[in-house]
C-alpha atoms as a PDB file:
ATOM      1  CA  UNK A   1      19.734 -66.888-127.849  1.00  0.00           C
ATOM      2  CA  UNK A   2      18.342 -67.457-131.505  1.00  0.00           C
ATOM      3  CA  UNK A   3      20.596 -69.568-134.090  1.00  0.00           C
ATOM      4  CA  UNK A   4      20.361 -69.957-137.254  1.00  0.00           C
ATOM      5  CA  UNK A   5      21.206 -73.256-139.495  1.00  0.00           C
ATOM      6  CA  UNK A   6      21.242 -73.595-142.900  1.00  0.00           C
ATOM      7  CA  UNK A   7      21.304 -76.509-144.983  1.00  0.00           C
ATOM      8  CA  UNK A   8      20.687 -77.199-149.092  1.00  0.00           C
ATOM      9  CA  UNK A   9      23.302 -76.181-150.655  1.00  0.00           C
ATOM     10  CA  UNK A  10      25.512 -78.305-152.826  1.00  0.00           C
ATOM     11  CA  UNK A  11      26.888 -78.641-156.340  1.00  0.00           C
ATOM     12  CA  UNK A  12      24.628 -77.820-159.403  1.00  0.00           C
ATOM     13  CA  UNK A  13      25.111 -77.500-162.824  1.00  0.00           C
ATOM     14  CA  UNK A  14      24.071 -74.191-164.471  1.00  0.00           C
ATOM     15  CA  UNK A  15      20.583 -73.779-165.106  1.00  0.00           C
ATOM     16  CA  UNK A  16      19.733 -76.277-162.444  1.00  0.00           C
ATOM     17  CA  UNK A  17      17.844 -75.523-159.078  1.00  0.00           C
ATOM     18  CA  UNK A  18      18.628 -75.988-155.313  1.00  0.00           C
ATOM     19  CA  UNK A  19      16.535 -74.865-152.413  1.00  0.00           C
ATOM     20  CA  UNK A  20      18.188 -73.577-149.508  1.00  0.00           C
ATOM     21  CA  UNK A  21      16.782 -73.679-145.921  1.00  0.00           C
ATOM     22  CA  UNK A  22      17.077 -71.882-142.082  1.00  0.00           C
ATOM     23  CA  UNK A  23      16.366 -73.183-139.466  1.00  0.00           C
ATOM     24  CA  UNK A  24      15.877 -71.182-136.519  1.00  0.00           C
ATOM     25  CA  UNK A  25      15.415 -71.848-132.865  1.00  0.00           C
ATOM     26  CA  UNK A  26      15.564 -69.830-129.368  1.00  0.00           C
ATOM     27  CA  UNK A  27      13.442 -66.937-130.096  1.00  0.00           C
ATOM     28  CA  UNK A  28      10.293 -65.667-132.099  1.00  0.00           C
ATOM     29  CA  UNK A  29      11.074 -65.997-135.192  1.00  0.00           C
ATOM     30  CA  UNK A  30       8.036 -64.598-136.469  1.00  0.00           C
ATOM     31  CA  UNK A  31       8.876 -61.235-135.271  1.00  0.00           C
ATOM     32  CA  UNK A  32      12.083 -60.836-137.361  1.00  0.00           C
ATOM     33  CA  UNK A  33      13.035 -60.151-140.442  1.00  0.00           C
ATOM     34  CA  UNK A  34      14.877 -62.603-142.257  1.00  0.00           C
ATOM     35  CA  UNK A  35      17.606 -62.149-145.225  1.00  0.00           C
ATOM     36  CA  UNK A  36      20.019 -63.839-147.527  1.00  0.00           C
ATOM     37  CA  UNK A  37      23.261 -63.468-148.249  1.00  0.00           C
ATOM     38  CA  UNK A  38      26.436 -64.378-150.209  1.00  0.00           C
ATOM     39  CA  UNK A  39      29.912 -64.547-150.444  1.00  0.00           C
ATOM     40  CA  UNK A  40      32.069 -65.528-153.190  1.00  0.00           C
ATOM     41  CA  UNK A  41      35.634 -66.290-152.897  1.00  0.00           C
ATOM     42  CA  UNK A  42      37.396 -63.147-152.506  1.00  0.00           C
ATOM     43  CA  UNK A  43      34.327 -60.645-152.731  1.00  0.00           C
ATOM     44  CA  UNK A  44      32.485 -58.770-150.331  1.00  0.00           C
ATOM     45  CA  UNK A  45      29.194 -60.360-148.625  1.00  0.00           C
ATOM     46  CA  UNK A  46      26.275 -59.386-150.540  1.00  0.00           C
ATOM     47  CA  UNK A  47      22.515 -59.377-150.435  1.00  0.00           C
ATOM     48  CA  UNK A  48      20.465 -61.659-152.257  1.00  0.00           C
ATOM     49  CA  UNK A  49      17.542 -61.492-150.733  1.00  0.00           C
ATOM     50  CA  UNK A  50      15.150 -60.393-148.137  1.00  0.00           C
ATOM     51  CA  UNK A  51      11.819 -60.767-146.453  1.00  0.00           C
ATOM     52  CA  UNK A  52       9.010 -59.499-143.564  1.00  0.00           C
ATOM     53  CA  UNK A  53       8.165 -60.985-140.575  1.00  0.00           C
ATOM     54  CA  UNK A  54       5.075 -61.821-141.884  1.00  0.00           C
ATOM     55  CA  UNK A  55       6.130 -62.539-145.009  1.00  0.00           C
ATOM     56  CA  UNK A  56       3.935 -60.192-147.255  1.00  0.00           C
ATOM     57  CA  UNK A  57       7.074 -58.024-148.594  1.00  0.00           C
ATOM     58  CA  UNK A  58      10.011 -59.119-150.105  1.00  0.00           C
ATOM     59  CA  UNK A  59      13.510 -57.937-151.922  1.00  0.00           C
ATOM     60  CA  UNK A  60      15.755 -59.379-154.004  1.00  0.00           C
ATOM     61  CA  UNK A  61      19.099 -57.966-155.533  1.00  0.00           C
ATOM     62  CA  UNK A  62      19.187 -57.155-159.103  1.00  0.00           C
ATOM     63  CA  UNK A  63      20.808 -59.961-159.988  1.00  0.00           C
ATOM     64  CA  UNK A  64      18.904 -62.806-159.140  1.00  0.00           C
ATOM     65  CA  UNK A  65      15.190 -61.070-159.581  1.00  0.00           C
ATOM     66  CA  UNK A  66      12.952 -63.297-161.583  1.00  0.00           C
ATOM     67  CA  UNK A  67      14.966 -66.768-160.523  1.00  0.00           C
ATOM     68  CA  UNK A  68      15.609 -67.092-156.868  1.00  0.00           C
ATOM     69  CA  UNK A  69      11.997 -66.355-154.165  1.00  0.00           C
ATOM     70  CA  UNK A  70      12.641 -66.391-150.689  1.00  0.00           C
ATOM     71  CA  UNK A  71       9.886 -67.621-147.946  1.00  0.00           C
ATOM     72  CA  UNK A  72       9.086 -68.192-145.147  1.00  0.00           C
ATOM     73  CA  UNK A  73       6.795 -70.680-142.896  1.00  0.00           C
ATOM     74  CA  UNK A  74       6.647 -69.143-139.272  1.00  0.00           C
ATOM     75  CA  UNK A  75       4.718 -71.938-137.736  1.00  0.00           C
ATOM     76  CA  UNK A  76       7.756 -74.070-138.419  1.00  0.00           C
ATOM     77  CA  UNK A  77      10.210 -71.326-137.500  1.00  0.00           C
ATOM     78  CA  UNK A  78      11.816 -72.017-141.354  1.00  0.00           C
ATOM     79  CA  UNK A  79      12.717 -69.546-144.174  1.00  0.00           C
ATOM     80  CA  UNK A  80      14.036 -70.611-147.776  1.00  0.00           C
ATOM     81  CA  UNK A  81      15.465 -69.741-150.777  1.00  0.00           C
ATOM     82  CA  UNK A  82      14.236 -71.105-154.093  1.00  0.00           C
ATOM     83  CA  UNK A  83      16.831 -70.717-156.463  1.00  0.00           C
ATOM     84  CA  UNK A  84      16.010 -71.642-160.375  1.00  0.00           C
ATOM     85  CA  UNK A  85      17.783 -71.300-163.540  1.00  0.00           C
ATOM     86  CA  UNK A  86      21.577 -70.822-161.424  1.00  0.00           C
ATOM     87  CA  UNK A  87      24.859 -69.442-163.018  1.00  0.00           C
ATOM     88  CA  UNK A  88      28.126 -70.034-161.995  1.00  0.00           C
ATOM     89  CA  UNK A  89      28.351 -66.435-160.957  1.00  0.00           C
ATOM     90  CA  UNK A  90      25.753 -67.645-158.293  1.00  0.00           C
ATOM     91  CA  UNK A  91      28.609 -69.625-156.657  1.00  0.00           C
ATOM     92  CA  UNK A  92      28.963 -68.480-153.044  1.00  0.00           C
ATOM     93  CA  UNK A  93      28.693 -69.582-149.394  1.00  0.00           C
ATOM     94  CA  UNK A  94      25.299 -68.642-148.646  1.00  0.00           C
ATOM     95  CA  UNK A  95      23.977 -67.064-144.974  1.00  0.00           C
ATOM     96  CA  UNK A  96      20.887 -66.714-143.975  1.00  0.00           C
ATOM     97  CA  UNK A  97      20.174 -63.610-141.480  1.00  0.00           C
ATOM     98  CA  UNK A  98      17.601 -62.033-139.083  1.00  0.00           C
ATOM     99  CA  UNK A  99      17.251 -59.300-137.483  1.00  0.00           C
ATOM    100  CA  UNK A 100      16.213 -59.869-133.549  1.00  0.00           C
ATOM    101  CA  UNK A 101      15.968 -56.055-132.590  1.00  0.00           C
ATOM    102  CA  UNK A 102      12.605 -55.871-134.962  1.00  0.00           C
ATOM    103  CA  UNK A 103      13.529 -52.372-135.727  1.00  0.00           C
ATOM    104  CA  UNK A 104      13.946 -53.344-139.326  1.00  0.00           C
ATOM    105  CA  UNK A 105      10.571 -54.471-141.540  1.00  0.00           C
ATOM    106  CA  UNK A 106      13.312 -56.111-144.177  1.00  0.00           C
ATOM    107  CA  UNK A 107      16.701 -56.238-144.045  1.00  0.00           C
ATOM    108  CA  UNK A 108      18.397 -55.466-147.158  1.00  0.00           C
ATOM    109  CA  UNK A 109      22.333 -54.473-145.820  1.00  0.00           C
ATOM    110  CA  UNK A 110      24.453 -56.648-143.823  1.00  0.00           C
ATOM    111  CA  UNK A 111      24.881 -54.129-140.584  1.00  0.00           C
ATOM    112  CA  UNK A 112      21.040 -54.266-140.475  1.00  0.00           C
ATOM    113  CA  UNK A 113      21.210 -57.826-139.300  1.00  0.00           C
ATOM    114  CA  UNK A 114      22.164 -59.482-136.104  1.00  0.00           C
ATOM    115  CA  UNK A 115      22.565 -63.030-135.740  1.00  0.00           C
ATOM    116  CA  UNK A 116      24.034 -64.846-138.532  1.00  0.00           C
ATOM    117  CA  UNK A 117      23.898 -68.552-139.569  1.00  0.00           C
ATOM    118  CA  UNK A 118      27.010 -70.512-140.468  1.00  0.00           C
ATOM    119  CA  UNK A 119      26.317 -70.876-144.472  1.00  0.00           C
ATOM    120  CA  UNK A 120      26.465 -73.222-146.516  1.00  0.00           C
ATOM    121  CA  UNK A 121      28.204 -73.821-150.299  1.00  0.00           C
ATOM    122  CA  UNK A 122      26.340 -73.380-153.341  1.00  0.00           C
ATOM    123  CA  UNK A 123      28.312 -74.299-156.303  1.00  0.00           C
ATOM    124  CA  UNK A 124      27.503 -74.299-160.138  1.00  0.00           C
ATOM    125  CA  UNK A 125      29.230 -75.733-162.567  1.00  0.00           C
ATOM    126  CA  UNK A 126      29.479 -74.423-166.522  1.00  0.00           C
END
């Protein structure tokens, strides 16, 4: 059964950096794809970003294109999130995903993934 952990998120002020992690164990993880995700208080989960199993394509909502880069070391069954240059609006409980089926080469929309970690806050203050 693969699980996912995340840890690295915390309070920031804006224009400051964090660096998320996932930790995954129970399967091969270098067969999935792996995503990120938000939620904000009140608003729908949303994606952030996304990447191959190998790692040699990746996605990244509109939004945060040019300051967040996800990766991904498969040797040490770990993927990240590099976020620079953070907004409040960035504020959100942030998941990491995969997809364990490996019918997906990214995963870009929630339904497309299938095990979930347990998020964890990122705040930024103004």
């Amino acid at each position: 059964q693969v699980q996912l952990v995340e840890s690295g998120g915390g309070l920031v002020q804006a224009g400051g950096s964090l660096r998320l992690s996932c930790a995954a164990s129970g399967g091969t993880f270098s067969k999935y794809a792996m995503g990120w995700f938000r939620q904000g208080s009140g608003k729908e989960r949303e994606f952030v970003a996304a990447i191959s199993w190998r790692g040699v394509t990746t996605s990244y909502a509109d939004s945060v294109k040019g300051r967040f880069t996800i990766s991904r070391d498969n040797a040490e069954n770990m993927a990240y999130l590099q976020m620079n240059s953070l907004k409040p609006e960035d504020t959100a409980v942030y998941y990491c995903a995969a997809d364990t089926s490996t019918i997906h080469t990214i995963v870009v929309r929630r339904e497309e993934c299938n095990v979930w970690g347990q998020g964890t806050q990122v705040t930024v203050s103004s």
